[in-house]
C-alpha atoms as a PDB file:
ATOM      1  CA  UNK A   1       0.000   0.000   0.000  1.00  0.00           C
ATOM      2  CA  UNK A   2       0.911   3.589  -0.809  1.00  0.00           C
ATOM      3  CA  UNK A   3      -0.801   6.282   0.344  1.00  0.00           C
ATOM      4  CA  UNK A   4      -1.376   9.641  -1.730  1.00  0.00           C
ATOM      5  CA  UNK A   5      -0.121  12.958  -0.256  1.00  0.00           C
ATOM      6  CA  UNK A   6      -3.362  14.336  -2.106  1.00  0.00           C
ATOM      7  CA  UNK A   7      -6.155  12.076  -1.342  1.00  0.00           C
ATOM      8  CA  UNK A   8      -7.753  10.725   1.871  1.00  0.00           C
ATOM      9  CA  UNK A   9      -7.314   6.989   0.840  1.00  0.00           C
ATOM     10  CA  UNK A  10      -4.782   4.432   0.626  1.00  0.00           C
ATOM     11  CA  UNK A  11      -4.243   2.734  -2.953  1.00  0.00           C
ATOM     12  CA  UNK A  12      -2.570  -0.146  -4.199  1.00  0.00           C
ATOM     13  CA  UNK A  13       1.332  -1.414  -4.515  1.00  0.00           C
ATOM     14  CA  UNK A  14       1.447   0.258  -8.221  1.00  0.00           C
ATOM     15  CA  UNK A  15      -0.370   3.320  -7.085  1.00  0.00           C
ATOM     16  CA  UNK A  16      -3.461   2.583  -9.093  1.00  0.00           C
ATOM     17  CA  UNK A  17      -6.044   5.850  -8.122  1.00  0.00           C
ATOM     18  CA  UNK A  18      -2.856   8.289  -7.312  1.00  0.00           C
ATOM     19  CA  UNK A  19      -2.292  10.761 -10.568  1.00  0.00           C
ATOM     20  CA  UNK A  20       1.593  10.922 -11.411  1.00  0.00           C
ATOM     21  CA  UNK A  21       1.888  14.416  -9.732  1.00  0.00           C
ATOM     22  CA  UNK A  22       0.712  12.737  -6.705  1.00  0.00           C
ATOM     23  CA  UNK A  23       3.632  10.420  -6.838  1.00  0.00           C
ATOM     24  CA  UNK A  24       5.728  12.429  -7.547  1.00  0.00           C
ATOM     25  CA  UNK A  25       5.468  14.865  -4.519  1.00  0.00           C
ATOM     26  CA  UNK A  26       6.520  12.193  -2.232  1.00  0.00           C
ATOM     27  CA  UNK A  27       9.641  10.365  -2.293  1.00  0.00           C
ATOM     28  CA  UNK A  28       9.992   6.273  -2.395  1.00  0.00           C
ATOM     29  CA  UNK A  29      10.422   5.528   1.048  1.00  0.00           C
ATOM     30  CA  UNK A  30       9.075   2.996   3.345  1.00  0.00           C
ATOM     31  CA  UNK A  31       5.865   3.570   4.698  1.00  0.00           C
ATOM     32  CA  UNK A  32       5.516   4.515   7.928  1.00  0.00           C
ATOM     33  CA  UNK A  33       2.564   3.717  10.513  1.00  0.00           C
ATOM     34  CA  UNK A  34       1.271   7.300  10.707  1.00  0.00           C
ATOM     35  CA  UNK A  35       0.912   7.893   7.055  1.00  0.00           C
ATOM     36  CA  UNK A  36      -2.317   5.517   7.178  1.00  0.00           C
ATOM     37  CA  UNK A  37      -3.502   8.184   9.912  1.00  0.00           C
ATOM     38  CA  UNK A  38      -2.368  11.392   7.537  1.00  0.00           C
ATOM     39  CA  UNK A  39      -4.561   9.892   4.500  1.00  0.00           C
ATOM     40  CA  UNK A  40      -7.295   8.548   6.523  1.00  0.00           C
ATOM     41  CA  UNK A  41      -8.001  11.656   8.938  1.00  0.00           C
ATOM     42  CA  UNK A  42      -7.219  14.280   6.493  1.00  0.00           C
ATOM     43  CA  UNK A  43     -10.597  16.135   7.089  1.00  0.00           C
ATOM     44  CA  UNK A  44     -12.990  15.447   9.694  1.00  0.00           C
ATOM     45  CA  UNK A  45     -16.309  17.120  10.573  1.00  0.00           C
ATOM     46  CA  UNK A  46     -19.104  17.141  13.196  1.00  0.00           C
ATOM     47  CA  UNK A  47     -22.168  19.499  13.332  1.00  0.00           C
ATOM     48  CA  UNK A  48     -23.539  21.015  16.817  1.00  0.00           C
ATOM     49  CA  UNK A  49     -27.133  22.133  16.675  1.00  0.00           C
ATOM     50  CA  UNK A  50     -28.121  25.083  18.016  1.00  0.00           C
ATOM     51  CA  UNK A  51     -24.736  27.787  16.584  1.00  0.00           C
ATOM     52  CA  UNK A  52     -25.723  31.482  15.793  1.00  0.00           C
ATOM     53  CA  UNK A  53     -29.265  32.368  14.745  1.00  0.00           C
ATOM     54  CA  UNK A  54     -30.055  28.671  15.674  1.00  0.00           C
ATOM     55  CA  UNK A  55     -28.499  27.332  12.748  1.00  0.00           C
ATOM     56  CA  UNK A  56     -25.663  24.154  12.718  1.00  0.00           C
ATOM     57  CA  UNK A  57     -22.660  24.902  12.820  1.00  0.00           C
ATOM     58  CA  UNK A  58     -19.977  22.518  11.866  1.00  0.00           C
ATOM     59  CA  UNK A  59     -16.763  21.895  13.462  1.00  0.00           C
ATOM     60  CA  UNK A  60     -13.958  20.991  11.985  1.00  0.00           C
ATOM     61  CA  UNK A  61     -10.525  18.937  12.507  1.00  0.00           C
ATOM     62  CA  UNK A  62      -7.465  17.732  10.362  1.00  0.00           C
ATOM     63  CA  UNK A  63      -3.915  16.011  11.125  1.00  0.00           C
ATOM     64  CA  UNK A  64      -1.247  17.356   8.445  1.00  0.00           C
ATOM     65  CA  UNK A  65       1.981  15.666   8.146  1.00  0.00           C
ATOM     66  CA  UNK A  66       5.475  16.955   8.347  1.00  0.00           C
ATOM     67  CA  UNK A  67       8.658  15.235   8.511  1.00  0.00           C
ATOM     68  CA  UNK A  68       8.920  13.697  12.120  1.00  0.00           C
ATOM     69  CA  UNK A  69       5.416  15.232  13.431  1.00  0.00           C
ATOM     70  CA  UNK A  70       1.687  15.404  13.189  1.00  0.00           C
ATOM     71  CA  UNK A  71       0.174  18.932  13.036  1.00  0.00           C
ATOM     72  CA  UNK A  72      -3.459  19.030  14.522  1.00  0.00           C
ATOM     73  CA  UNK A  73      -5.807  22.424  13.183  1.00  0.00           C
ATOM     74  CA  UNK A  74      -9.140  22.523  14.543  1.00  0.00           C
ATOM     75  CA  UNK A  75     -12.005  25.209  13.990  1.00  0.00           C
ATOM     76  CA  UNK A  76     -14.883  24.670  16.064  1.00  0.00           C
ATOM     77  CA  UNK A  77     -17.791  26.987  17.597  1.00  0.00           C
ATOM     78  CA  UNK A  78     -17.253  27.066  20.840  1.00  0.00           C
ATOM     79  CA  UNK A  79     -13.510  26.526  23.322  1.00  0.00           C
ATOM     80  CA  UNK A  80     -15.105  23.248  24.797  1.00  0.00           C
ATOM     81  CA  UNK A  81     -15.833  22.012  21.052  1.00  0.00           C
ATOM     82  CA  UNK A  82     -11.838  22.592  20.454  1.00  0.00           C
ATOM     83  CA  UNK A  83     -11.051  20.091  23.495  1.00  0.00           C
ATOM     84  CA  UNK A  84     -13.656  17.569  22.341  1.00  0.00           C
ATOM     85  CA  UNK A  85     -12.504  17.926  18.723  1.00  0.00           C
ATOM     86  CA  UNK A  86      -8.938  17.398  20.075  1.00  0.00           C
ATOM     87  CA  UNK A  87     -10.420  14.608  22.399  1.00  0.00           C
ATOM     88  CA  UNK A  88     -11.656  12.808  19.184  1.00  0.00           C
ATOM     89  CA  UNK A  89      -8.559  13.682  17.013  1.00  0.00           C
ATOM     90  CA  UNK A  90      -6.518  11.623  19.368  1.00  0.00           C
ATOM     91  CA  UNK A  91      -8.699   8.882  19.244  1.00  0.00           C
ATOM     92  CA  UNK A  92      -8.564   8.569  15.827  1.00  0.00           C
ATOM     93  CA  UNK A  93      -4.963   8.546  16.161  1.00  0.00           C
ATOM     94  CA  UNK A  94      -4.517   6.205  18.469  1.00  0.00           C
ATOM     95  CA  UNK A  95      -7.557   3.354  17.303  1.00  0.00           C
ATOM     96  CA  UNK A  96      -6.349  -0.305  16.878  1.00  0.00           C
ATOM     97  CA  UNK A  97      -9.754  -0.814  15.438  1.00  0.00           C
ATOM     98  CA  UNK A  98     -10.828  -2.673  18.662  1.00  0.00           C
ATOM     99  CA  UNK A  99     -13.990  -3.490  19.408  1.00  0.00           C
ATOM    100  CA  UNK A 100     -13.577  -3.743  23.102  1.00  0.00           C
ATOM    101  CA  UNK A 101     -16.109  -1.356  24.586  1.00  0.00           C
ATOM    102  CA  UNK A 102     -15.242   2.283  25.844  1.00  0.00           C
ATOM    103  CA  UNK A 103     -15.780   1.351  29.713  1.00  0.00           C
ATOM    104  CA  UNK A 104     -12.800   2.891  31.319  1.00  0.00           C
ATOM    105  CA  UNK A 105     -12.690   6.535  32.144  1.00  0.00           C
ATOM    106  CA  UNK A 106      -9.979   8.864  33.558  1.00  0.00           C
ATOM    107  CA  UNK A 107     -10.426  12.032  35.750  1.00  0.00           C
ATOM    108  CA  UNK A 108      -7.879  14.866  34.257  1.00  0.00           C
ATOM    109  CA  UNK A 109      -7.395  18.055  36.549  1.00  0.00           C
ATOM    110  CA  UNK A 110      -5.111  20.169  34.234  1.00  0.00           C
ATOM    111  CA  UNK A 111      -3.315  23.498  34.648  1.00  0.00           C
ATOM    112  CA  UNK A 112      -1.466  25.532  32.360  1.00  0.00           C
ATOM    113  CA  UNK A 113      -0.468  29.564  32.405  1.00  0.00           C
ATOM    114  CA  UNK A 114      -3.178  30.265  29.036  1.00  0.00           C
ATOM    115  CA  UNK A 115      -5.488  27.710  26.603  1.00  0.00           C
ATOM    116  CA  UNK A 116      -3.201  27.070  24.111  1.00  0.00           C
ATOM    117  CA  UNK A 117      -0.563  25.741  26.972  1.00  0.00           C
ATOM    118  CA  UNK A 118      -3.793  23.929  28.104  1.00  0.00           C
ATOM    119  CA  UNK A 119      -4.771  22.553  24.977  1.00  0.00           C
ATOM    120  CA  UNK A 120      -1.023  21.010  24.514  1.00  0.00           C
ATOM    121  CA  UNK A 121      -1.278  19.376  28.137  1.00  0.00           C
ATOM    122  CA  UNK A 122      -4.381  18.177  27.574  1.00  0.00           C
ATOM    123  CA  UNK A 123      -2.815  16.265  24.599  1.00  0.00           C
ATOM    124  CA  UNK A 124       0.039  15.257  26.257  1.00  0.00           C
ATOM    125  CA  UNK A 125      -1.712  14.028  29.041  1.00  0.00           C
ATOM    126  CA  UNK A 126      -3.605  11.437  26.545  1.00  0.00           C
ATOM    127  CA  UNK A 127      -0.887  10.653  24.994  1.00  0.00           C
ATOM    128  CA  UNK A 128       0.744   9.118  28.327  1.00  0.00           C
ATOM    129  CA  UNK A 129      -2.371   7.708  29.239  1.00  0.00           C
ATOM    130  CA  UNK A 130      -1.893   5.800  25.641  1.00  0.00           C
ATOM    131  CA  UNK A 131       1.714   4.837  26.359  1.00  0.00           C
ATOM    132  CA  UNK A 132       1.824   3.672  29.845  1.00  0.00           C
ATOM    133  CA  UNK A 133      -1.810   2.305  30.740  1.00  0.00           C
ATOM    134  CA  UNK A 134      -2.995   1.457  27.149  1.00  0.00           C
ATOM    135  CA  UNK A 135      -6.084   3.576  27.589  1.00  0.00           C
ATOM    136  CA  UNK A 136      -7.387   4.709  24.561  1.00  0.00           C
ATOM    137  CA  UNK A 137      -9.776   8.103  24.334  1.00  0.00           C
ATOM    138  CA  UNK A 138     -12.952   7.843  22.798  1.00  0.00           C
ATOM    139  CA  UNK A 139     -15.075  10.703  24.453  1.00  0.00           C
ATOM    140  CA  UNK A 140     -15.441  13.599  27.011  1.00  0.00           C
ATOM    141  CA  UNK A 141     -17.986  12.828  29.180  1.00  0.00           C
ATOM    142  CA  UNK A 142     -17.443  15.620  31.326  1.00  0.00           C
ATOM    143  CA  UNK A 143     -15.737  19.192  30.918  1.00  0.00           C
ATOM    144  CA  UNK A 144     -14.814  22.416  32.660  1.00  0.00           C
ATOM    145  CA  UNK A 145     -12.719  24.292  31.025  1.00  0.00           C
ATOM    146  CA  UNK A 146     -11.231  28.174  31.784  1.00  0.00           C
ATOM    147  CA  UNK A 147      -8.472  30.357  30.380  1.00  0.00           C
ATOM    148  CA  UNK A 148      -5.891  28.606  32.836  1.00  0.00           C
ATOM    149  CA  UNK A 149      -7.504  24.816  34.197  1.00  0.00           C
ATOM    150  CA  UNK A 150      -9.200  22.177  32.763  1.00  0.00           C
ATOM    151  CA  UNK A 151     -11.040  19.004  34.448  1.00  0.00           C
ATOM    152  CA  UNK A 152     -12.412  16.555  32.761  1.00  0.00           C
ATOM    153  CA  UNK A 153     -13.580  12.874  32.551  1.00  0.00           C
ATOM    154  CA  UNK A 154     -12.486  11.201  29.490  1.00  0.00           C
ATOM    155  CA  UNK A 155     -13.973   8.144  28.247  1.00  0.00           C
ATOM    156  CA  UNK A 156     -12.202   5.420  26.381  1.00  0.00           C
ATOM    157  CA  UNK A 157     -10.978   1.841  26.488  1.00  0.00           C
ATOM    158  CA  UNK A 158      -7.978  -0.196  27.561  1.00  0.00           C
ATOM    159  CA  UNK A 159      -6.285  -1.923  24.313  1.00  0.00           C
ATOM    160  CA  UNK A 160      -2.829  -1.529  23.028  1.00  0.00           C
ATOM    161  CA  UNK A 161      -2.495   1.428  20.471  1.00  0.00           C
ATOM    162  CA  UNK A 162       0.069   2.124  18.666  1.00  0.00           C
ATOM    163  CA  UNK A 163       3.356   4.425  20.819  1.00  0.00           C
ATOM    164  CA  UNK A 164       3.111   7.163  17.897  1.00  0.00           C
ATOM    165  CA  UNK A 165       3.338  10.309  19.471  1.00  0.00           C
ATOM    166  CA  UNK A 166       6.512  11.178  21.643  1.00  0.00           C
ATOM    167  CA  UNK A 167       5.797  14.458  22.606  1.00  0.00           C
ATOM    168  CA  UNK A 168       3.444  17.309  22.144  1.00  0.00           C
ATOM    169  CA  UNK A 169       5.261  20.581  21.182  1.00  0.00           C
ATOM    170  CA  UNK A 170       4.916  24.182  21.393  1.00  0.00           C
ATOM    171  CA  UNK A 171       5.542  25.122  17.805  1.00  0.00           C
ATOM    172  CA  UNK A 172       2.550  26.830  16.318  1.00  0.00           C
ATOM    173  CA  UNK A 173       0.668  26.495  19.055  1.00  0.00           C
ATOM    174  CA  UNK A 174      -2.114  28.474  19.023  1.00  0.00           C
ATOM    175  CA  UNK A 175      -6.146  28.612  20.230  1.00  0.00           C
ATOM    176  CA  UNK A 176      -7.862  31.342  19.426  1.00  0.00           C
ATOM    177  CA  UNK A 177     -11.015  33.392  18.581  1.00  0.00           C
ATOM    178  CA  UNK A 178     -11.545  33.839  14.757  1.00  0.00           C
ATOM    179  CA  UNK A 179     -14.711  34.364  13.027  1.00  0.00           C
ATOM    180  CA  UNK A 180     -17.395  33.974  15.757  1.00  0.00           C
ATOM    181  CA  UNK A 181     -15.763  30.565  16.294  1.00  0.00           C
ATOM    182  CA  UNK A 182     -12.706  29.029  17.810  1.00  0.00           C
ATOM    183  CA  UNK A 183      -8.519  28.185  15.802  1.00  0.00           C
ATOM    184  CA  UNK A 184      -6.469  25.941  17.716  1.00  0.00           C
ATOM    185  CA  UNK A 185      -3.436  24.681  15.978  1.00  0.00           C
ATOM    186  CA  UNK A 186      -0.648  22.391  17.854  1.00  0.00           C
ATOM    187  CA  UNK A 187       1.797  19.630  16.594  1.00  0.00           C
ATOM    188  CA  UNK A 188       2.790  16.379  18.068  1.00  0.00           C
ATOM    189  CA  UNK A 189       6.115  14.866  17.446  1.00  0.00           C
ATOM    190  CA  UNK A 190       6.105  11.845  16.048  1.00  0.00           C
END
């Protein structure tokens, strides 16, 4: 399988459904574990009822990849929609496709000096949860969130995912108010 820099599937050996410019932006190399995430979670939406004048309004997440990391962007109505986006972003990083049901939760109490320091601990602290208990997040069941603490109850499962992310960085970082909505930007290394 190669995967196409371009589209959000993975084709076959001989590149069958990837147009030669495709190919030819990346190199032959072995294919790493993460690049099924890059063309799988490209784009992902989820529409909230009830955004201005009553309307939906859709939020939005997408993991970009860069050489040795994994750059999350989300745009989403509302702050707590960023942390539940980012919630389900790392899920979708981290599935085994297990079927195992989402029993286990974990209590997070989380302080940082501003949201987009937040944001990246909230991250991180998922990521360890992945590495050293196996748990995997599916959901928030519960949030409080300010400019400077989080708590939170995160659902998920126990399973083995994949040790992908090493750290969560500080380069780009950002979560902000844009447009009557909510940017947050932050990348993982990988």
């Amino acid at each position: 399988m190669t995967v196409c820099p371009t589209a959000a599937v993975a084709t076959s050996r001989n590149g069958a459904g990837c147009s030669e410019s495709d190919q030819a932006h990346r190199p032959d190399r072995p294919r790493r574990r993460h690049d099924t995430y890059h063309a799988t979670f490209r784009r992902n939406k989820r529409t909230v009822s009830g955004g201005p004048a009553g309307g939906n309004v859709v939020g939005v997440f997408r993991w970009d990849e860069h050489t040795g990391e994994l750059a999350l962007a989300i745009e989403a109505p509302t702050a707590d929609a960023v942390y539940e986006d980012a919630v389900r972003a790392m899920a979708q990083l981290l599935d085994e496709d297990d079927d195992t049901p989402a029993t286990a939760t974990r209590e997070l109490a989380l302080d940082a000096p501003d949201r987009p320091r937040l944001l990246a601990e909230l991250l991180a602290e998922l990521a360890f949860l992945a590495e050293t208990e196996g748990f995997v997040p599916v959901a928030l069941e519960r949030l409080a969130a300010g400019e400077r603490r989080l708590e939170a109850t995160v659902r998920g499962r126990i399973g083995a995912p994949p040790h992908l992310v090493k750290a969560v960085t500080y380069h780009r970082l950002a979560f902000d108010g844009a447009d009557g909505g909510w940017r947050a930007s932050v990348v993982l290394d990988v």
